[in-house]
N, C-alpha and C. Protein backbone atom coordinates (compact mmCIF):
# COMPACT_ATOMS: atom_id res chain seq x y z
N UNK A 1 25.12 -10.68 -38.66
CA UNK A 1 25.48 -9.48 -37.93
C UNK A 1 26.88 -9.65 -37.36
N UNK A 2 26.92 -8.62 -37.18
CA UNK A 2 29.15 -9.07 -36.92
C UNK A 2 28.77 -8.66 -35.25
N UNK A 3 29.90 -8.78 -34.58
CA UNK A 3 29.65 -9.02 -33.05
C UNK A 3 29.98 -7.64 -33.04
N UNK A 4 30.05 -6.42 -33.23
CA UNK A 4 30.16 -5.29 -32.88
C UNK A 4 28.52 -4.59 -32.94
N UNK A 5 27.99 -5.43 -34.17
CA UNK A 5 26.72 -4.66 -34.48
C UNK A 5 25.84 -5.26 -33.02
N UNK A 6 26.09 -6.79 -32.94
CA UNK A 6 25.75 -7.34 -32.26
C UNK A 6 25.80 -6.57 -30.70
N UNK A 7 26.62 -6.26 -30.42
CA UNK A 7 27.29 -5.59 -28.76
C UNK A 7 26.29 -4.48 -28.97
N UNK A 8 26.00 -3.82 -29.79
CA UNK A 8 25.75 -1.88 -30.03
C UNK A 8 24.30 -2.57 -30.02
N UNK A 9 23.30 -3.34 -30.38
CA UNK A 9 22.48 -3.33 -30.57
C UNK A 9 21.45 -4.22 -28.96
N UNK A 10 22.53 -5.40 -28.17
CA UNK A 10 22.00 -5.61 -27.34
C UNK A 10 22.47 -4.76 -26.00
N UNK A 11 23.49 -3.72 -26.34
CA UNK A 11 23.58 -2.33 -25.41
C UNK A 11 21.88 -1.52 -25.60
N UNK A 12 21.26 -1.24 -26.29
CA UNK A 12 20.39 -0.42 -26.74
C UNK A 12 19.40 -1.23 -26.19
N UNK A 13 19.04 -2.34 -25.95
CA UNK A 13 18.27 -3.34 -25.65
C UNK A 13 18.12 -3.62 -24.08
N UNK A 14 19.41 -3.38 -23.66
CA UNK A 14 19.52 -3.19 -21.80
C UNK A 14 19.57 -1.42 -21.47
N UNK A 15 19.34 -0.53 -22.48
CA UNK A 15 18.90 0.73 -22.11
C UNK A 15 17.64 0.87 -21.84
N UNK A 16 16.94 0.56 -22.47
CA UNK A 16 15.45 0.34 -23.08
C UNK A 16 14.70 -0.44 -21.65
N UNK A 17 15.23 -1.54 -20.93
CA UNK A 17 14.90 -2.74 -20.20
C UNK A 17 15.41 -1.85 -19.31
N UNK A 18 16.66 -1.08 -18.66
CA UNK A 18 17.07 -0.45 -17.34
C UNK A 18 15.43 -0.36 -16.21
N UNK A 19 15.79 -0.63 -15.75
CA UNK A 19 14.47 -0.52 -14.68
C UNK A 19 13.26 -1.14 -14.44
N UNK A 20 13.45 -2.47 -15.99
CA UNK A 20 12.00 -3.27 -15.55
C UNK A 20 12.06 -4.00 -15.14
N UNK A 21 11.53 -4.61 -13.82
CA UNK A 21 11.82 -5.76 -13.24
C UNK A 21 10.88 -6.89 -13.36
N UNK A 22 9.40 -6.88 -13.79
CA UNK A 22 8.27 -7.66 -14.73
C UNK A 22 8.04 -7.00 -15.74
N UNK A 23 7.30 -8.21 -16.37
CA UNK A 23 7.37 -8.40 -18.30
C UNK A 23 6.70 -9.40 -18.68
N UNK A 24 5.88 -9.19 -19.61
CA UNK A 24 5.49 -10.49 -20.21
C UNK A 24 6.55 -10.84 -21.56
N UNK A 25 6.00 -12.07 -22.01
CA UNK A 25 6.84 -12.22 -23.03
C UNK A 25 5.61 -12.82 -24.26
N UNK A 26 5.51 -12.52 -24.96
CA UNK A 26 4.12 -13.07 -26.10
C UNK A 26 5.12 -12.44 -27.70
N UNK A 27 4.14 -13.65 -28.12
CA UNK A 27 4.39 -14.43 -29.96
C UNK A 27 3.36 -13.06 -30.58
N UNK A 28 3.38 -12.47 -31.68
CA UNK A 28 2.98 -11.43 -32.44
C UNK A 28 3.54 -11.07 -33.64
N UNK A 29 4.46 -12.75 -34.34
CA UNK A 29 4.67 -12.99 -35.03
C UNK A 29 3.05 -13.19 -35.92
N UNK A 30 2.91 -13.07 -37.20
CA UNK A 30 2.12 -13.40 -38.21
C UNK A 30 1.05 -12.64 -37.93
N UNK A 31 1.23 -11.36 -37.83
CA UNK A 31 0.40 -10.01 -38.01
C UNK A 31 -0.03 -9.13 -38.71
N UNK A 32 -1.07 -8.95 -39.34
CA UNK A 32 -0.80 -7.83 -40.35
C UNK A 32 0.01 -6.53 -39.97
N UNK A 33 0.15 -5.92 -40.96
CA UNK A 33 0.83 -4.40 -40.83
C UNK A 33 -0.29 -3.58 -39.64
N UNK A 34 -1.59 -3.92 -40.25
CA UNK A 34 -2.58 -3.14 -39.42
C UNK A 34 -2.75 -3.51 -37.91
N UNK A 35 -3.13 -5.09 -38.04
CA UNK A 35 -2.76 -5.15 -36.69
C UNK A 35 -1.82 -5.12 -35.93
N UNK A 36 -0.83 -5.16 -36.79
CA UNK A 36 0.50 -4.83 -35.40
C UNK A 36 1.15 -2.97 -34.92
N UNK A 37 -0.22 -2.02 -35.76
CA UNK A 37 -0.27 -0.78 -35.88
C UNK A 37 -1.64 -0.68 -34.68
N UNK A 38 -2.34 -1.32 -34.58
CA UNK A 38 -3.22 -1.33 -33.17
C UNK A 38 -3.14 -1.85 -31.86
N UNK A 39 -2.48 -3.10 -32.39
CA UNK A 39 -2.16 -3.43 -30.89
C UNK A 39 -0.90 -2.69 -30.40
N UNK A 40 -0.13 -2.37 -30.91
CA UNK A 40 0.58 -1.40 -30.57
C UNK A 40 0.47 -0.01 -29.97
N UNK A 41 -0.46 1.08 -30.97
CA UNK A 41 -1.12 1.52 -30.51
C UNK A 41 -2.58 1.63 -29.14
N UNK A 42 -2.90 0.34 -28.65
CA UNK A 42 -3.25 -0.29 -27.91
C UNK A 42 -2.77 0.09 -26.69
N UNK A 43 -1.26 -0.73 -26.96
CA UNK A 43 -0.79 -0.37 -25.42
C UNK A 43 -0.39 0.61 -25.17
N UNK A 44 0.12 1.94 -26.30
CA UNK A 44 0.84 3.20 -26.18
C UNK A 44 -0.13 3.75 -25.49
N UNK A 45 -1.44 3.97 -25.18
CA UNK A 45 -2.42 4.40 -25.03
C UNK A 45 -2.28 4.59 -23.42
N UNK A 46 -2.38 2.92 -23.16
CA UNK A 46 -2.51 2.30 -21.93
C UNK A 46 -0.88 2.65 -20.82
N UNK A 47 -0.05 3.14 -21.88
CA UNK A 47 1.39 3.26 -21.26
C UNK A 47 2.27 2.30 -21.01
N UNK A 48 1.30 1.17 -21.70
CA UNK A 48 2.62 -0.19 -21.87
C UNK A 48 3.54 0.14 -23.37
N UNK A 49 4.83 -0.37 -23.06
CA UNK A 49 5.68 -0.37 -23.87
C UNK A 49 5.46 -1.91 -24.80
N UNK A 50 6.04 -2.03 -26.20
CA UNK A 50 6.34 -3.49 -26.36
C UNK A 50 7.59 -2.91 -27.34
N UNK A 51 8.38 -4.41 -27.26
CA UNK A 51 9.67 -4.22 -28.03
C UNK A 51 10.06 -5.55 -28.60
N UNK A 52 10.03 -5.95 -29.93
CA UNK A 52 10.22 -7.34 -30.68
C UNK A 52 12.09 -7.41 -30.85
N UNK A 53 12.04 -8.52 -29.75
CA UNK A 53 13.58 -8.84 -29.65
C UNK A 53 13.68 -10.31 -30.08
N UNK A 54 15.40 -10.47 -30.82
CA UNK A 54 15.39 -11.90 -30.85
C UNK A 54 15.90 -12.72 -29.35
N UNK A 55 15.71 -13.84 -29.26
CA UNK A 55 15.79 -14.28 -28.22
C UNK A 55 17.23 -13.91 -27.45
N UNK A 56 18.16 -14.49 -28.96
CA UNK A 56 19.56 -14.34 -27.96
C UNK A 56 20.08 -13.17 -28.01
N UNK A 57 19.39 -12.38 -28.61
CA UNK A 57 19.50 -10.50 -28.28
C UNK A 57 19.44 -10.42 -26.76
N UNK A 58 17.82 -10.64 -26.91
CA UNK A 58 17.66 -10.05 -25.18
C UNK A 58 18.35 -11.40 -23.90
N UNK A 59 18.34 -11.97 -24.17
CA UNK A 59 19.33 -13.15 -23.20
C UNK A 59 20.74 -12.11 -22.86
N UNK A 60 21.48 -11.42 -23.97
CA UNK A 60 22.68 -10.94 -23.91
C UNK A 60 22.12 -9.25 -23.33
N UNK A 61 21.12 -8.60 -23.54
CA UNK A 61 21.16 -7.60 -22.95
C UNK A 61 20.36 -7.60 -21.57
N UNK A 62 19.79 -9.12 -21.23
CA UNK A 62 19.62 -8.89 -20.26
C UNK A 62 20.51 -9.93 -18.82
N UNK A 63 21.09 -9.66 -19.46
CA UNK A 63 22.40 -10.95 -18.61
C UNK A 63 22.84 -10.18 -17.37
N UNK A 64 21.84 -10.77 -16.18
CA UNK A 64 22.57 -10.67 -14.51
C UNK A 64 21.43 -9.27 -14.10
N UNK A 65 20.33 -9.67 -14.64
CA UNK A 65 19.18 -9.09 -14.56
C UNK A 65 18.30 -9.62 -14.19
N UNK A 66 16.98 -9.24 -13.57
CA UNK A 66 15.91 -10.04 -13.07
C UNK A 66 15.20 -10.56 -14.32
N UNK A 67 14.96 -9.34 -15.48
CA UNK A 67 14.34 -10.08 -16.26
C UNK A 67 14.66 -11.79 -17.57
N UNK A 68 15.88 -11.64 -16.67
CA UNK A 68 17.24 -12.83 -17.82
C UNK A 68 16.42 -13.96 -17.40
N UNK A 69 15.60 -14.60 -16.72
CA UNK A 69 14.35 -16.17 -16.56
C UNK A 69 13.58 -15.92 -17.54
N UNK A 70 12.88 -14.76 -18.12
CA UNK A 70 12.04 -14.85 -18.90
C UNK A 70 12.41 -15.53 -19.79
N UNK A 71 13.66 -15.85 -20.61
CA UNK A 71 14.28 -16.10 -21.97
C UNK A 71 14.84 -17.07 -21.95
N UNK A 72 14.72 -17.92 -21.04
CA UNK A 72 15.45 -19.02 -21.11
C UNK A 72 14.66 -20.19 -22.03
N UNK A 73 13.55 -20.56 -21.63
CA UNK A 73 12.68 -21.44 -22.95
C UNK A 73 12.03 -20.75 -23.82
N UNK A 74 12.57 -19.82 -24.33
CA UNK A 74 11.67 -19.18 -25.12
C UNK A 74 12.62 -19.43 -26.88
N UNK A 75 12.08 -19.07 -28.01
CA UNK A 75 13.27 -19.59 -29.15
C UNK A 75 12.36 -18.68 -30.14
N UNK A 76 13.36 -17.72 -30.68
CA UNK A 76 12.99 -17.10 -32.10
C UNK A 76 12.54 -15.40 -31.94
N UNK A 77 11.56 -14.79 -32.46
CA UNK A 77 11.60 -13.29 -32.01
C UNK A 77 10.33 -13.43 -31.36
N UNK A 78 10.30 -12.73 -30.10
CA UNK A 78 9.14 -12.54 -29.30
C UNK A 78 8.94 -10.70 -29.00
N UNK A 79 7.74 -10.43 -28.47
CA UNK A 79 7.68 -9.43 -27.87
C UNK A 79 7.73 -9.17 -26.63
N UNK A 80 8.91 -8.44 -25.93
CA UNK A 80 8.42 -8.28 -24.46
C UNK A 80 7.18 -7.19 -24.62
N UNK A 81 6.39 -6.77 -23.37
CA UNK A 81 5.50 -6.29 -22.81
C UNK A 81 6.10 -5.83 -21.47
N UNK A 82 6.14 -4.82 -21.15
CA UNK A 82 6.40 -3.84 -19.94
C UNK A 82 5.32 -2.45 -19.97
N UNK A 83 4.93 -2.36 -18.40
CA UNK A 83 4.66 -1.12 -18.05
C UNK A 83 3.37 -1.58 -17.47
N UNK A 84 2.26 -0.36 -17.13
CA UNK A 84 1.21 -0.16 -17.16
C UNK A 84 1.32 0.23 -15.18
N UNK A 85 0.67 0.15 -14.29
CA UNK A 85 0.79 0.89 -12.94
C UNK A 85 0.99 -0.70 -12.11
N UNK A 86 0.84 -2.08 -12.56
CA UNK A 86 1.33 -2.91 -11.43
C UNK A 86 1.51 -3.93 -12.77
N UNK A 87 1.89 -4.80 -12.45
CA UNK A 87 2.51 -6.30 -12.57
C UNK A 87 1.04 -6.66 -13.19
N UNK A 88 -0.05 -6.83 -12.21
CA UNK A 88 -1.24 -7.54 -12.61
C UNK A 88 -2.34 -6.83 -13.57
N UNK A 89 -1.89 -5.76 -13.53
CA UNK A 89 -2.64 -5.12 -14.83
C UNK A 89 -2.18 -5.37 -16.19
N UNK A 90 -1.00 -5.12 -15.65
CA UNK A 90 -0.43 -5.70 -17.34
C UNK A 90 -0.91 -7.03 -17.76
N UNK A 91 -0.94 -7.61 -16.85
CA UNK A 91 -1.20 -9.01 -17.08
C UNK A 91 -2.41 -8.85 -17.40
N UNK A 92 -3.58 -8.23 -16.71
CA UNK A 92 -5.15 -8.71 -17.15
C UNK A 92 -5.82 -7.54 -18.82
N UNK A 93 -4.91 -6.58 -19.13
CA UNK A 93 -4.77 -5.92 -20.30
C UNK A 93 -4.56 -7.36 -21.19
N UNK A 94 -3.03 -7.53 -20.79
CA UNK A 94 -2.52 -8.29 -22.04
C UNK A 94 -3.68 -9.60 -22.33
N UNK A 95 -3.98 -10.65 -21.26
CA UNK A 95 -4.47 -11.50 -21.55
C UNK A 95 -6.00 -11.18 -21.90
N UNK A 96 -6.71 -9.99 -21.45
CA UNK A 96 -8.05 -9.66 -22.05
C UNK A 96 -8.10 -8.95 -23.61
N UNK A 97 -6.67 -8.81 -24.14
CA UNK A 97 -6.32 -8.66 -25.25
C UNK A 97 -6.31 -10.27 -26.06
N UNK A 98 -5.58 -10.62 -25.55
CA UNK A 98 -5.46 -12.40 -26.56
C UNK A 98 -6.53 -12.96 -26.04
N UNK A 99 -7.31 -12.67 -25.61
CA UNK A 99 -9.00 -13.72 -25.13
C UNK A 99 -9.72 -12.69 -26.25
N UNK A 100 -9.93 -11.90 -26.36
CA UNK A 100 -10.54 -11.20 -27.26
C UNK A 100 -11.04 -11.80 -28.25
N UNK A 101 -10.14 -11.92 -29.26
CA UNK A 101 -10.53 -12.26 -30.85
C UNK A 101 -10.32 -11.33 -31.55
N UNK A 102 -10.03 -10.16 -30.95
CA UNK A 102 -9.41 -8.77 -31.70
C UNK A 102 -7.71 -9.27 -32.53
N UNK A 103 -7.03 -9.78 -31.68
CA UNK A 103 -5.70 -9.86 -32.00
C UNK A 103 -5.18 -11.52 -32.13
N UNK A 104 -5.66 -12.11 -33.27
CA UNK A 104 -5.71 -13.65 -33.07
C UNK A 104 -4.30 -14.48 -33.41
N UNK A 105 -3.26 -13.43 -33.75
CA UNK A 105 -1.92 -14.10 -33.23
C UNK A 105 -1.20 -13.84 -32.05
N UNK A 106 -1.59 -12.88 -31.06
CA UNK A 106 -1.05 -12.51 -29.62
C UNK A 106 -1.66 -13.70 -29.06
N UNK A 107 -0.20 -14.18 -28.54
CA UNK A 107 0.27 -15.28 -28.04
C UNK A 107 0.78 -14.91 -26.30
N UNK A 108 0.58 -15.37 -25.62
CA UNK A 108 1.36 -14.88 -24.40
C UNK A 108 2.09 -16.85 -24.09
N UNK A 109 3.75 -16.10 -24.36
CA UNK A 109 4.59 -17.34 -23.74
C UNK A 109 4.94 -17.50 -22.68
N UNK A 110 5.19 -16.39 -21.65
CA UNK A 110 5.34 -16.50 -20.38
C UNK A 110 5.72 -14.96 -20.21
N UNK A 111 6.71 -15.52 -19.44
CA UNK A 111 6.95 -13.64 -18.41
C UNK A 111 7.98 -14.05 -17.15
N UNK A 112 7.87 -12.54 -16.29
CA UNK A 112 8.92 -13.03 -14.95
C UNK A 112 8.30 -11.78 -14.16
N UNK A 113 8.64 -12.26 -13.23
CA UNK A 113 7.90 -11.40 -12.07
C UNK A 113 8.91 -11.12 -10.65
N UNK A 114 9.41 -10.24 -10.40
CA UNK A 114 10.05 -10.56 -9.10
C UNK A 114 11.20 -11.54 -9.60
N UNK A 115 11.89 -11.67 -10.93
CA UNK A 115 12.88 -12.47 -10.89
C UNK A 115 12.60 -14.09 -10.92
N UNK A 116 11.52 -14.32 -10.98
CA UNK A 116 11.07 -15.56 -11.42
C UNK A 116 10.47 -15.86 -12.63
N UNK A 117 10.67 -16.58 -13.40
CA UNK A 117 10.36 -16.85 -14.42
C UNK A 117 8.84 -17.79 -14.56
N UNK A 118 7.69 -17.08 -15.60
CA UNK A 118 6.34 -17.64 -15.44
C UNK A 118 5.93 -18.75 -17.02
N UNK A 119 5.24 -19.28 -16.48
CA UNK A 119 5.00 -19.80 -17.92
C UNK A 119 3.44 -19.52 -18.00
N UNK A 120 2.89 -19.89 -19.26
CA UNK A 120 1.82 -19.40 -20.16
C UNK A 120 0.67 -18.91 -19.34
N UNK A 121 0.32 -20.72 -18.16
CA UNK A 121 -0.80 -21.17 -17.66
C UNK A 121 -0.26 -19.98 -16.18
N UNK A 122 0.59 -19.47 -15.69
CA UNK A 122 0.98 -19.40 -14.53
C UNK A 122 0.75 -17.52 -14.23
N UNK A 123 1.10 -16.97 -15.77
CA UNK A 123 0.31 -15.25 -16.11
C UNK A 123 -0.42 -15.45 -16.52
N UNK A 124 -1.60 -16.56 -16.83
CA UNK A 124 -3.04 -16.73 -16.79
C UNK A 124 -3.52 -16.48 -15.17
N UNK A 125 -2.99 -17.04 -14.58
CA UNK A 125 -3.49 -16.98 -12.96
C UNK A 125 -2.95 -15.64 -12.61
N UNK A 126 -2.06 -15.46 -12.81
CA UNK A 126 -1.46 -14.06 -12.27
C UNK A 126 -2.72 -12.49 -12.40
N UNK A 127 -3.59 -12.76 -13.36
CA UNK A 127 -4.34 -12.19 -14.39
C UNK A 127 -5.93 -12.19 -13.30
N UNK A 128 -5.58 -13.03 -12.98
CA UNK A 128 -6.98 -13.19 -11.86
C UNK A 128 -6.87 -12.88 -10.15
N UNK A 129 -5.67 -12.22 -10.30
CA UNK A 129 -4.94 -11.88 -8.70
C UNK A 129 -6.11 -10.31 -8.54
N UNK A 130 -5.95 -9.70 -7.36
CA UNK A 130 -6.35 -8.16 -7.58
C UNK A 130 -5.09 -7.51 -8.00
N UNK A 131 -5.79 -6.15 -8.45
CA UNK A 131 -4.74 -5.37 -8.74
C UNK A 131 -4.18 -4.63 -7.63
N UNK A 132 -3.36 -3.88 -7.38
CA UNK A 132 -2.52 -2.98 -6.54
C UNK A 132 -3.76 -1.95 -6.01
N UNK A 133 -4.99 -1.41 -7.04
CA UNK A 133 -5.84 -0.49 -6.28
C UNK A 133 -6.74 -1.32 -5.08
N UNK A 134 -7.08 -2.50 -6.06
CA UNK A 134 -7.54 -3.62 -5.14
C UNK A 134 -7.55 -4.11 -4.11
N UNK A 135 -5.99 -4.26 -4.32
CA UNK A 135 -5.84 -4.79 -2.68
C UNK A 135 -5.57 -3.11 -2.09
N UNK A 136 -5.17 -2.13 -2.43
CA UNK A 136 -5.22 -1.18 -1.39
C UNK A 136 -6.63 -0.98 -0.60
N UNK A 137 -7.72 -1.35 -1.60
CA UNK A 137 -9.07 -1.13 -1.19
C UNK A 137 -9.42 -1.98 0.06
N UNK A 138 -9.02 -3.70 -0.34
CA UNK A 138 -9.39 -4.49 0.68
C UNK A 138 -8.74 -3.92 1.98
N UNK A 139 -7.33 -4.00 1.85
CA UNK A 139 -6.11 -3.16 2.95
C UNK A 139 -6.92 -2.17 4.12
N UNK A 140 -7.28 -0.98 3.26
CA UNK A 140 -7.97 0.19 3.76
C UNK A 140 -9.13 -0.64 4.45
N UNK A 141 -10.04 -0.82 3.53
CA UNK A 141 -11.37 -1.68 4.09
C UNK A 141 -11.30 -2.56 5.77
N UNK A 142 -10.16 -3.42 5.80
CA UNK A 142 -9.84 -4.01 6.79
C UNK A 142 -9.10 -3.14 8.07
N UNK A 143 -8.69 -2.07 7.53
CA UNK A 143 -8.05 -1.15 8.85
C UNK A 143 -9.40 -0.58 9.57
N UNK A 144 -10.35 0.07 8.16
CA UNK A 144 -11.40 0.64 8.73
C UNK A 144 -12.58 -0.34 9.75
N UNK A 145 -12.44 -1.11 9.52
CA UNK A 145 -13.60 -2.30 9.81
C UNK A 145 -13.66 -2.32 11.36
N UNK A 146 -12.60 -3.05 12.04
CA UNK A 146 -12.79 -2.58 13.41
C UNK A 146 -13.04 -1.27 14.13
N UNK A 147 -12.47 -0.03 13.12
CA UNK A 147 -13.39 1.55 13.91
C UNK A 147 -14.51 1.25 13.54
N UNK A 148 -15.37 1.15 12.71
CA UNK A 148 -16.86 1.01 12.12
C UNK A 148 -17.21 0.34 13.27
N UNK A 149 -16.94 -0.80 13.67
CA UNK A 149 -17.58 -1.95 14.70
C UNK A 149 -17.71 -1.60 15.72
N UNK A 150 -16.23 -0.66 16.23
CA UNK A 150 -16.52 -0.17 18.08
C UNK A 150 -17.37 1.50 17.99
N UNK A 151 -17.22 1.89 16.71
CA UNK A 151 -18.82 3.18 16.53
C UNK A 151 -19.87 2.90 17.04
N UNK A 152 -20.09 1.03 16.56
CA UNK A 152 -21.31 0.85 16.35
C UNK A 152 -21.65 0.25 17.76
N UNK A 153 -20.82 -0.11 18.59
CA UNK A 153 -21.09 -0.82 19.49
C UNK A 153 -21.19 0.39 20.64
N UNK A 154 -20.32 1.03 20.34
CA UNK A 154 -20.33 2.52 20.97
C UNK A 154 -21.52 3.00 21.07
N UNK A 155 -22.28 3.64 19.83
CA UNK A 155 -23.39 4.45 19.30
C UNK A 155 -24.73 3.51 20.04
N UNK A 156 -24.76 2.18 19.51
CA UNK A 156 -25.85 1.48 19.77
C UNK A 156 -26.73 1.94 21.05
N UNK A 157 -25.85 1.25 22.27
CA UNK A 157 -26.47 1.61 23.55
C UNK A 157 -26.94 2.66 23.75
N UNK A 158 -26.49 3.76 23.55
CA UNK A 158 -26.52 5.14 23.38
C UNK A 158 -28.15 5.40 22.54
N UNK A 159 -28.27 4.74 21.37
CA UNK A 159 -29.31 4.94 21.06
C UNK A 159 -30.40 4.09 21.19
N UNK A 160 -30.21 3.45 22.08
CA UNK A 160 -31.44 2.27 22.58
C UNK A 160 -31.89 2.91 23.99
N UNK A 161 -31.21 4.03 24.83
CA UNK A 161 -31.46 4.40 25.75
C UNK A 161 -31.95 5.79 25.54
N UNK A 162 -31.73 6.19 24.41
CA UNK A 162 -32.55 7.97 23.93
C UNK A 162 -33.89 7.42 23.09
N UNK A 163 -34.13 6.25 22.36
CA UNK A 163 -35.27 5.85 22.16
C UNK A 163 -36.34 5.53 23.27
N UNK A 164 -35.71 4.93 24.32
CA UNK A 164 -36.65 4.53 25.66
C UNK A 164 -36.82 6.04 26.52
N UNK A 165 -35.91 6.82 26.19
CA UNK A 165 -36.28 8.17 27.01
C UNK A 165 -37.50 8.64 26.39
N UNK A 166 -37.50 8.52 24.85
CA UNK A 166 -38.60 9.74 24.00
C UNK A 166 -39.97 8.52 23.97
N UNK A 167 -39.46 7.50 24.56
CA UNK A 167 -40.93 6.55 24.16
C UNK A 167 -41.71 7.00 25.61
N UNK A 168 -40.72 6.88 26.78
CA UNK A 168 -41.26 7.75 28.18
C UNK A 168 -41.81 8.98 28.00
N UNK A 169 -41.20 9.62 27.21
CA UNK A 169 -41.90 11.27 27.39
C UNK A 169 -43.22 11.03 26.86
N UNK A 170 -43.11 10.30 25.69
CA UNK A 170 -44.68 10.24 25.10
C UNK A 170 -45.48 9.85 25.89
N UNK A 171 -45.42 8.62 26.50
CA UNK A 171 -46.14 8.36 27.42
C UNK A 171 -47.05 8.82 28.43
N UNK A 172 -45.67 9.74 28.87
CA UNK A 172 -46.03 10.76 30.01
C UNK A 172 -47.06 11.94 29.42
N UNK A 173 -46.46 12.24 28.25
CA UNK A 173 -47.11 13.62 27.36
C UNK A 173 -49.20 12.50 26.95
N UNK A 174 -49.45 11.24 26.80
CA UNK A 174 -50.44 10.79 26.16
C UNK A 174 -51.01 10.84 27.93
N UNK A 175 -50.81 10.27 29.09
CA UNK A 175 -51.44 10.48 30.00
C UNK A 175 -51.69 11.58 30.64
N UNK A 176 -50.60 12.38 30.70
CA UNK A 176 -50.99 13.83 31.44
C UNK A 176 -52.11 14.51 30.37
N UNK A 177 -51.94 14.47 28.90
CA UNK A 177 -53.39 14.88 28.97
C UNK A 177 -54.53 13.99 28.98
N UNK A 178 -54.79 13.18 29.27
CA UNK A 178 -55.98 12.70 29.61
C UNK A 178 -56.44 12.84 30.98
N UNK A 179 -55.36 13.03 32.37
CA UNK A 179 -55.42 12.91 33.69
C UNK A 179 -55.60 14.44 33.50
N UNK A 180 -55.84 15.67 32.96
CA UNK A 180 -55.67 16.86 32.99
C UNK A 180 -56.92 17.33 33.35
N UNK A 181 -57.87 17.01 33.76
CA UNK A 181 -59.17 17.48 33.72
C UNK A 181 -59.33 18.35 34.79
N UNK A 182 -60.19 19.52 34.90
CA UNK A 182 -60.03 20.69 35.83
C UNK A 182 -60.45 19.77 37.43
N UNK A 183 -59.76 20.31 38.26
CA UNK A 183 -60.09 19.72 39.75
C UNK A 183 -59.71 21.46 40.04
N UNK A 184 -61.00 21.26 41.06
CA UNK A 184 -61.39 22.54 41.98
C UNK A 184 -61.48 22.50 43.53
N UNK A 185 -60.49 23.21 43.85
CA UNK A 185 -59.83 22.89 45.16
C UNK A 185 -60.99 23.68 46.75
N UNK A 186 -61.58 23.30 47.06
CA UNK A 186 -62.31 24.08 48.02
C UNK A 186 -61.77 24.56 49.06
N UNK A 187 -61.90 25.51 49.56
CA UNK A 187 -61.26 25.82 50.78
C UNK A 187 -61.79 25.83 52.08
N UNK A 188 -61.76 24.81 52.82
CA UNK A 188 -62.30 24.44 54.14
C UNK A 188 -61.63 25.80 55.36
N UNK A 189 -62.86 26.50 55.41
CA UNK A 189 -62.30 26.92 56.84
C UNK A 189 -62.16 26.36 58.01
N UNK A 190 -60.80 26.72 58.24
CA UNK A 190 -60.48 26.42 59.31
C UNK A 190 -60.20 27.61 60.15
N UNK A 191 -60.37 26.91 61.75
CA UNK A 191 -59.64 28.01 62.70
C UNK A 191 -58.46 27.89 62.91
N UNK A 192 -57.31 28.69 63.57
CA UNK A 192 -56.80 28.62 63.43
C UNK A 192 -56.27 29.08 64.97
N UNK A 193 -56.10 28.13 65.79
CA UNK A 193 -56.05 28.21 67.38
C UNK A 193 -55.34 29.62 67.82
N UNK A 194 -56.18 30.24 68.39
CA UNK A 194 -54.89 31.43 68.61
C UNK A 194 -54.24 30.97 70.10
N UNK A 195 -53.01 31.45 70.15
CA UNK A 195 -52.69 31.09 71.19
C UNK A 195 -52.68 32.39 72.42
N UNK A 196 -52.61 31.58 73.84
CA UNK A 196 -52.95 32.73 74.87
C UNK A 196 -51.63 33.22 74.80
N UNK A 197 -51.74 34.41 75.91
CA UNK A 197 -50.98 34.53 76.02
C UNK A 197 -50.35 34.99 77.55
């Protein structure tokens, strides 16, 4: 390739990359036609992108970029992997893709995250983090937790003292009728001193 084709082609390569700041990086070399028409289709689905770059392509289009760690040990044509709604989804897509057995040359070589560069074993762990809904859930969960607790501590008393009221009324309601039995009041004459006058 002459260095002009070269320039025009790793320009097109930092158009493409503008705005991603994580990525995996995986082998998808020695694929059939078909499978590299599904897993592809795969991620279009899912809204991940992939793009088969040679190494010192993307090294040069991504030079003074966060994603420029990914490429440093890496050698020959790889696929990046971008997109999907967080960092760790992509990650638990991609790697529940190569655990599969569906796609038995997807390889995951590493990646970068935040400008750090990951290796194989390290977006294996990344893969077992929560996701972004996840932790919003725990997040939420933990704001809510102390209102739930002073409800309950609130409510409780409250209803330990309207249970002892209605266990009284019964009470009252099981003896008054049994104490209800007719009593007949006689009326003693009396006099009633008149006074002189």
């Amino acid at each position: 390739m002459s260095k002009l084709v070269k320039k025009l082609v790793s320009r097109d390569i930092a158009n493409r990359l503008d705005g991603v700041n994580d990525a995996i990086v995986a082998n998808i070399v020695g694929m059939t036609g078909e499978q590299n028409y599904n897993i592809r289709k795969t991620f279009r689905e899912s809204g991940v992108t992939v793009m088969v770059v040679k190494r010192t392509m993307a090294e040069r289009a991504t030079e003074g970029t966060s994603l420029r760690p990914a490429f440093t040990n890496q050698a020959g044509s790889m696929a990046v992997i971008w997109g999907c709604e967080d960092f760790v989804s992509l990650v638990r897509m991609v790697t529940k893709m190569a655990d599969s057995g569906k796609f038995v040359n997807l390889e995951i070589k590493g990646g970068v995250m935040d400008g750090e560069a990951l290796t194989a074993d390290q977006v294996k762990k990344v893969s077992k983090w929560p996701s972004r809904q996840e932790q919003i859930s725990i997040l939420v969960g933990q704001i809510l937790s102390p209102g739930a607790t002073l409800s309950g501590q609130l409510v409780g008393p409250a209803r330990k003292i309207a249970g002892q009221v209605k266990k009284m009324i019964e009470n009252l309601e099981e003896n008054s009728d049994e104490v209800a039995e007719p009593v007949s009041v006689t009326e003693e004459a009396t006099e009633t001193p008149s006074v002189a006058e």
